[in-house]
C-alpha atoms as a PDB file:
ATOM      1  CA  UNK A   1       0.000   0.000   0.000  1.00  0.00           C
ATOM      2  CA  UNK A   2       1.636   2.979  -0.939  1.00  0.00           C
ATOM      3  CA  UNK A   3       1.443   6.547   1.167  1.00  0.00           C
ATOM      4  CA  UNK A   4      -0.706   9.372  -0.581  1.00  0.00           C
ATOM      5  CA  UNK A   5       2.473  12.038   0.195  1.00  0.00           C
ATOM      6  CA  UNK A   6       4.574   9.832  -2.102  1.00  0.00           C
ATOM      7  CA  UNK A   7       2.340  11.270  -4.865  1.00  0.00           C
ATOM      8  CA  UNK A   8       1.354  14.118  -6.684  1.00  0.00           C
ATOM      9  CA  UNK A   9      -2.087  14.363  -8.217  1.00  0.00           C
ATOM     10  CA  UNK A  10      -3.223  17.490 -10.404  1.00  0.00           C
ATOM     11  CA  UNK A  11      -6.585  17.214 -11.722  1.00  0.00           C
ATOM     12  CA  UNK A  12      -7.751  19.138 -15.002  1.00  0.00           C
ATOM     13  CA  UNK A  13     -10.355  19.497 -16.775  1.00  0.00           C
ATOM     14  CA  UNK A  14     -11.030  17.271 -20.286  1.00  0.00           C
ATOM     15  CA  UNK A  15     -13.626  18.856 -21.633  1.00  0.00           C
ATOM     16  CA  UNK A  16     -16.509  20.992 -19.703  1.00  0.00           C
ATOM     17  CA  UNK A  17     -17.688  18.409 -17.000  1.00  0.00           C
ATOM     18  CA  UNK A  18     -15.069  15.895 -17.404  1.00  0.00           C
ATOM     19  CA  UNK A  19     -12.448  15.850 -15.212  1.00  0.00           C
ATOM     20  CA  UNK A  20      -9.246  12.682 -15.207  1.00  0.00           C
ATOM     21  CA  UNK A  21      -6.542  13.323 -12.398  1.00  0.00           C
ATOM     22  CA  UNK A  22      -2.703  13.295 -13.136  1.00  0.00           C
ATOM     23  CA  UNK A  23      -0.809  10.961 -10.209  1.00  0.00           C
ATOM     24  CA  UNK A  24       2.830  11.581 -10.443  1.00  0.00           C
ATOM     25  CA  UNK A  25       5.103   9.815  -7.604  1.00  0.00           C
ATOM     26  CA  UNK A  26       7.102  12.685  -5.656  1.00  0.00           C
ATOM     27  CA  UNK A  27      10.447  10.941  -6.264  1.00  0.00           C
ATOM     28  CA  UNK A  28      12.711  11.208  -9.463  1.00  0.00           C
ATOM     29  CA  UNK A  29      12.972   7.808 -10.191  1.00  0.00           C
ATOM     30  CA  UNK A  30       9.678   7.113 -10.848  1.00  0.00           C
ATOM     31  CA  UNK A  31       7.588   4.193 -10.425  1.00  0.00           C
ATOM     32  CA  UNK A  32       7.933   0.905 -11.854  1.00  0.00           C
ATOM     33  CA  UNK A  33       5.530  -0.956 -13.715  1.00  0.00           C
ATOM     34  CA  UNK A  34       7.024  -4.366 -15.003  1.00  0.00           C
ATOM     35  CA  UNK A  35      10.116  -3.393 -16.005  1.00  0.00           C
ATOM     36  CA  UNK A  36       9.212  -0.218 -17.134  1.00  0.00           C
ATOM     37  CA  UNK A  37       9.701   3.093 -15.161  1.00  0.00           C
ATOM     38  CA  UNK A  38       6.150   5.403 -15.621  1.00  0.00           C
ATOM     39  CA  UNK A  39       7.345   9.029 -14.810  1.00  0.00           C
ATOM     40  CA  UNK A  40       2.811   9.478 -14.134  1.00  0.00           C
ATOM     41  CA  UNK A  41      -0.388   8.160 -15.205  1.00  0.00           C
ATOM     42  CA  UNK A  42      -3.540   9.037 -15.515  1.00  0.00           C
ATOM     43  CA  UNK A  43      -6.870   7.989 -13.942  1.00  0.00           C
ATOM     44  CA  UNK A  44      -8.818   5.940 -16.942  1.00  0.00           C
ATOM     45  CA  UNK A  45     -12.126   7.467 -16.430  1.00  0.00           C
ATOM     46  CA  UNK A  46     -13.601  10.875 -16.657  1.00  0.00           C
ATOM     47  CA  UNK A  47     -15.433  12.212 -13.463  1.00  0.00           C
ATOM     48  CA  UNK A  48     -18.696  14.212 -13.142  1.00  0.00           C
ATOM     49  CA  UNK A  49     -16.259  16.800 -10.360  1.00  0.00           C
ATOM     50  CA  UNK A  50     -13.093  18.111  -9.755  1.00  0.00           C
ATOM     51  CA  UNK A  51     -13.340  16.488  -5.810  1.00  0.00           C
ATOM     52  CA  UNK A  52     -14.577  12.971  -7.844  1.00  0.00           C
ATOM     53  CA  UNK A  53     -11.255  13.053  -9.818  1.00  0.00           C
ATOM     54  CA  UNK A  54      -9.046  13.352  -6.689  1.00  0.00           C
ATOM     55  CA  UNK A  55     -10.536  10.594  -4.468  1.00  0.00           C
ATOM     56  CA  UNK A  56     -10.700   8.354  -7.463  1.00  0.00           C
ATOM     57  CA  UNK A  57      -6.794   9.355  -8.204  1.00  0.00           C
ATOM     58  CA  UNK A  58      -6.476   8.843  -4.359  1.00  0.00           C
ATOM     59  CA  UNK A  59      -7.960   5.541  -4.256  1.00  0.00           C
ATOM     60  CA  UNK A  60      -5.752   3.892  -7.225  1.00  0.00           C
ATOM     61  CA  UNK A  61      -2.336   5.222  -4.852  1.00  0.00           C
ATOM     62  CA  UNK A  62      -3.689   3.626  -1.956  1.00  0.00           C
ATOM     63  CA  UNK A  63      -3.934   0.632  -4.272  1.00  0.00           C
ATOM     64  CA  UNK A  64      -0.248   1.145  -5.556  1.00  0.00           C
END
Protein backbone atom coordinates (compact mmCIF):
# COMPACT_ATOMS: atom_id res chain seq x y z
CA UNK A 1 0.00 0.00 0.00
CA UNK A 2 1.64 2.98 -0.94
CA UNK A 3 1.44 6.55 1.17
CA UNK A 4 -0.71 9.37 -0.58
CA UNK A 5 2.47 12.04 0.20
CA UNK A 6 4.57 9.83 -2.10
CA UNK A 7 2.34 11.27 -4.86
CA UNK A 8 1.35 14.12 -6.68
CA UNK A 9 -2.09 14.36 -8.22
CA UNK A 10 -3.22 17.49 -10.40
CA UNK A 11 -6.59 17.21 -11.72
CA UNK A 12 -7.75 19.14 -15.00
CA UNK A 13 -10.36 19.50 -16.78
CA UNK A 14 -11.03 17.27 -20.29
CA UNK A 15 -13.63 18.86 -21.63
CA UNK A 16 -16.51 20.99 -19.70
CA UNK A 17 -17.69 18.41 -17.00
CA UNK A 18 -15.07 15.89 -17.40
CA UNK A 19 -12.45 15.85 -15.21
CA UNK A 20 -9.25 12.68 -15.21
CA UNK A 21 -6.54 13.32 -12.40
CA UNK A 22 -2.70 13.30 -13.14
CA UNK A 23 -0.81 10.96 -10.21
CA UNK A 24 2.83 11.58 -10.44
CA UNK A 25 5.10 9.82 -7.60
CA UNK A 26 7.10 12.69 -5.66
CA UNK A 27 10.45 10.94 -6.26
CA UNK A 28 12.71 11.21 -9.46
CA UNK A 29 12.97 7.81 -10.19
CA UNK A 30 9.68 7.11 -10.85
CA UNK A 31 7.59 4.19 -10.42
CA UNK A 32 7.93 0.90 -11.85
CA UNK A 33 5.53 -0.96 -13.72
CA UNK A 34 7.02 -4.37 -15.00
CA UNK A 35 10.12 -3.39 -16.00
CA UNK A 36 9.21 -0.22 -17.13
CA UNK A 37 9.70 3.09 -15.16
CA UNK A 38 6.15 5.40 -15.62
CA UNK A 39 7.35 9.03 -14.81
CA UNK A 40 2.81 9.48 -14.13
CA UNK A 41 -0.39 8.16 -15.20
CA UNK A 42 -3.54 9.04 -15.52
CA UNK A 43 -6.87 7.99 -13.94
CA UNK A 44 -8.82 5.94 -16.94
CA UNK A 45 -12.13 7.47 -16.43
CA UNK A 46 -13.60 10.87 -16.66
CA UNK A 47 -15.43 12.21 -13.46
CA UNK A 48 -18.70 14.21 -13.14
CA UNK A 49 -16.26 16.80 -10.36
CA UNK A 50 -13.09 18.11 -9.75
CA UNK A 51 -13.34 16.49 -5.81
CA UNK A 52 -14.58 12.97 -7.84
CA UNK A 53 -11.26 13.05 -9.82
CA UNK A 54 -9.05 13.35 -6.69
CA UNK A 55 -10.54 10.59 -4.47
CA UNK A 56 -10.70 8.35 -7.46
CA UNK A 57 -6.79 9.35 -8.20
CA UNK A 58 -6.48 8.84 -4.36
CA UNK A 59 -7.96 5.54 -4.26
CA UNK A 60 -5.75 3.89 -7.23
CA UNK A 61 -2.34 5.22 -4.85
CA UNK A 62 -3.69 3.63 -1.96
CA UNK A 63 -3.93 0.63 -4.27
CA UNK A 64 -0.25 1.15 -5.56
Amino acid sequence: MANLSQYSIVTYERSRGHWRAAITPVRLSGLNIRGQTVNSFVTPDDFVSESDAKFAAEKIIIKI
